[in-house]
Protein backbone atom coordinates (compact mmCIF):
# COMPACT_ATOMS: atom_id res chain seq x y z
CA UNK A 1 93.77 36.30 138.06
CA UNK A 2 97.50 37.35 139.01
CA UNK A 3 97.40 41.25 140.07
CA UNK A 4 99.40 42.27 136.89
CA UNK A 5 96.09 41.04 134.88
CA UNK A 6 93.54 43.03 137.03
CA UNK A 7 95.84 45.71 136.63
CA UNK A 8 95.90 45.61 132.37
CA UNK A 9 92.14 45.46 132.52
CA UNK A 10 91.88 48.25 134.70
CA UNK A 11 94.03 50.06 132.19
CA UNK A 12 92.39 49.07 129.03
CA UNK A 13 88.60 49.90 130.94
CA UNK A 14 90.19 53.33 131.95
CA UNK A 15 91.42 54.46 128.27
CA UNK A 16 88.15 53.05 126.58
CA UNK A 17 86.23 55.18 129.04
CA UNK A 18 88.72 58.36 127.86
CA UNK A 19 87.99 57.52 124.79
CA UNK A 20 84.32 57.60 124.67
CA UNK A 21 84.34 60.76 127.21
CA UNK A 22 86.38 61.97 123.91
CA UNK A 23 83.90 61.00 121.41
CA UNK A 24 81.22 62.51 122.60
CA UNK A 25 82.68 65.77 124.01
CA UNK A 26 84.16 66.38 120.24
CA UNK A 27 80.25 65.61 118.48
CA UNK A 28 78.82 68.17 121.48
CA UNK A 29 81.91 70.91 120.66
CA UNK A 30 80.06 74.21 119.49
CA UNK A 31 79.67 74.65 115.92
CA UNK A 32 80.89 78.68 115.12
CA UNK A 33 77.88 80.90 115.31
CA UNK A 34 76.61 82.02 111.64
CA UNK A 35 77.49 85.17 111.17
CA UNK A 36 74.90 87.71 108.86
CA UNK A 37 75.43 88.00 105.48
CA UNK A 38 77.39 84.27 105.93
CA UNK A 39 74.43 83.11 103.71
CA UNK A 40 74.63 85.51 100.80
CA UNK A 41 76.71 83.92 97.35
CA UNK A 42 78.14 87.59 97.03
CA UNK A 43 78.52 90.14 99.60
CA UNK A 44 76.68 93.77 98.61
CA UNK A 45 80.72 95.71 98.09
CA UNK A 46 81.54 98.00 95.56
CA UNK A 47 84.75 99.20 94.58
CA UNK A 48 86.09 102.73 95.17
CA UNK A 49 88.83 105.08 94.57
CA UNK A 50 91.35 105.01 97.13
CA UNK A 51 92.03 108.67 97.06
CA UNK A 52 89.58 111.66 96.11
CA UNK A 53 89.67 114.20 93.05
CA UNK A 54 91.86 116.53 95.22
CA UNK A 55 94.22 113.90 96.24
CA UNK A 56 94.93 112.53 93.02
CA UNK A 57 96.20 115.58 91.86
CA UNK A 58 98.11 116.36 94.93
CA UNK A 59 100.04 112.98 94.26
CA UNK A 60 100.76 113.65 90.92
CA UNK A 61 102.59 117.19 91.75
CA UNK A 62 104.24 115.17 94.62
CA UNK A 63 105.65 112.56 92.01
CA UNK A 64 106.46 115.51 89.79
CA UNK A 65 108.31 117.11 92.89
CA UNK A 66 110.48 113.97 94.25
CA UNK A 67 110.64 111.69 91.34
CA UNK A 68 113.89 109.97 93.06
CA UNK A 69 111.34 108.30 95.52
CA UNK A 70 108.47 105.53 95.81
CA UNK A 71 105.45 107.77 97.30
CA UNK A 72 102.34 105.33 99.08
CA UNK A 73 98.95 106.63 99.53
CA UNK A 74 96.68 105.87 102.54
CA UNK A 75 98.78 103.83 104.80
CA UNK A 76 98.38 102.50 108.05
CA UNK A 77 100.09 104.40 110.71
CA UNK A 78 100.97 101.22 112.62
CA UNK A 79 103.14 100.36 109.26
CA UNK A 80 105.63 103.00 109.59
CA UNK A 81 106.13 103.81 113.31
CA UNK A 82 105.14 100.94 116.48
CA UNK A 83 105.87 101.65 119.95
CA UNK A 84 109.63 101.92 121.32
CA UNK A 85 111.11 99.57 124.14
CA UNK A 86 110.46 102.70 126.33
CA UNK A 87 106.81 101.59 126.35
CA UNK A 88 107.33 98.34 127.91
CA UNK A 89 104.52 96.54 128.91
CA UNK A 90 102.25 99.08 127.77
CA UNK A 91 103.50 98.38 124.27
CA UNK A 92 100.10 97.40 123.15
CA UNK A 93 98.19 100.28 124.37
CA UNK A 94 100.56 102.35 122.54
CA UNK A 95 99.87 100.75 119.64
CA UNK A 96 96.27 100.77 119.77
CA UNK A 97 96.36 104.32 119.94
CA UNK A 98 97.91 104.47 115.86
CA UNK A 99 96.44 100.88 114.96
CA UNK A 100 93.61 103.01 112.82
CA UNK A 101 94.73 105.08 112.08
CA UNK A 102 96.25 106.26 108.64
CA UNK A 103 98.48 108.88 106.71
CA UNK A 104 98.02 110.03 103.23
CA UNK A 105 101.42 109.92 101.61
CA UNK A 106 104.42 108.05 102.64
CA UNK A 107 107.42 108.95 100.52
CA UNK A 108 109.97 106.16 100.86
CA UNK A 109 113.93 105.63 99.45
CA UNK A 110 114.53 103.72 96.60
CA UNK A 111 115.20 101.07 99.12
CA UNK A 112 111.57 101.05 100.08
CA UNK A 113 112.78 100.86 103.49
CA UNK A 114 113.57 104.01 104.73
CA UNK A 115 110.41 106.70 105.37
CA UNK A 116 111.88 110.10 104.63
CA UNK A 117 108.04 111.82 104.70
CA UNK A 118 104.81 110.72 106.03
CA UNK A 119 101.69 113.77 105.04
């Protein structure tokens, strides 16, 4: 056997031994943990209003009062303001102060880009 041939089986033994070490380390790989209420064919959720009695009518009068803009109810803080370059590499504390936090009127341009009002 000339070296170049001991040195093509060596190869081919090496990357059939990869392989397998593959093969089984993908059949051991964790399967994700069941999680409760996983099992159930309908999770027990109702629906709800988004906005109580009082803020219904609150909404309406602000429609009534600024017709000339698009007005959002319960919105996520974190959608209208995120932390400035000033925070650097604290940016994501910053923002996990707001994340969850929410506001209960947003009234927006015509554009619906521009916040004029968040209540």
């Amino acid at each position: 056997m000339t070296l170049f041939n001991v040195m093509n089986i060596a190869m081919l033994v090496g990357a059939g031994i990869v392989f397998l070490w593959l093969v089984v380390a993908t059949r051991r790989a964790k399967k994700p943990k069941a999680v409760r209420g996983d099992e159930l064919p309908i999770w027990p959720f109702e629906r709800m209003p988004i906005m109580t009695d009082s803020e219904v009518l609150f909404f309406a009068k602000l429609q009534d009062a600024v017709p000339e803009y698009h007005i959002f109810s319960q919105v996520q803080l974190s959608r209208i303001i995120e932390p400035s370059e000033e925070a650097g590499r604290d940016r994501s504390f910053w923002f996990n102060r707001i994340c969850r936090q929410s506001v209960d009127y947003v009234v927006v341009d015509r554009d619906a880009h521009t916040t004029r009002l968040a209540i």
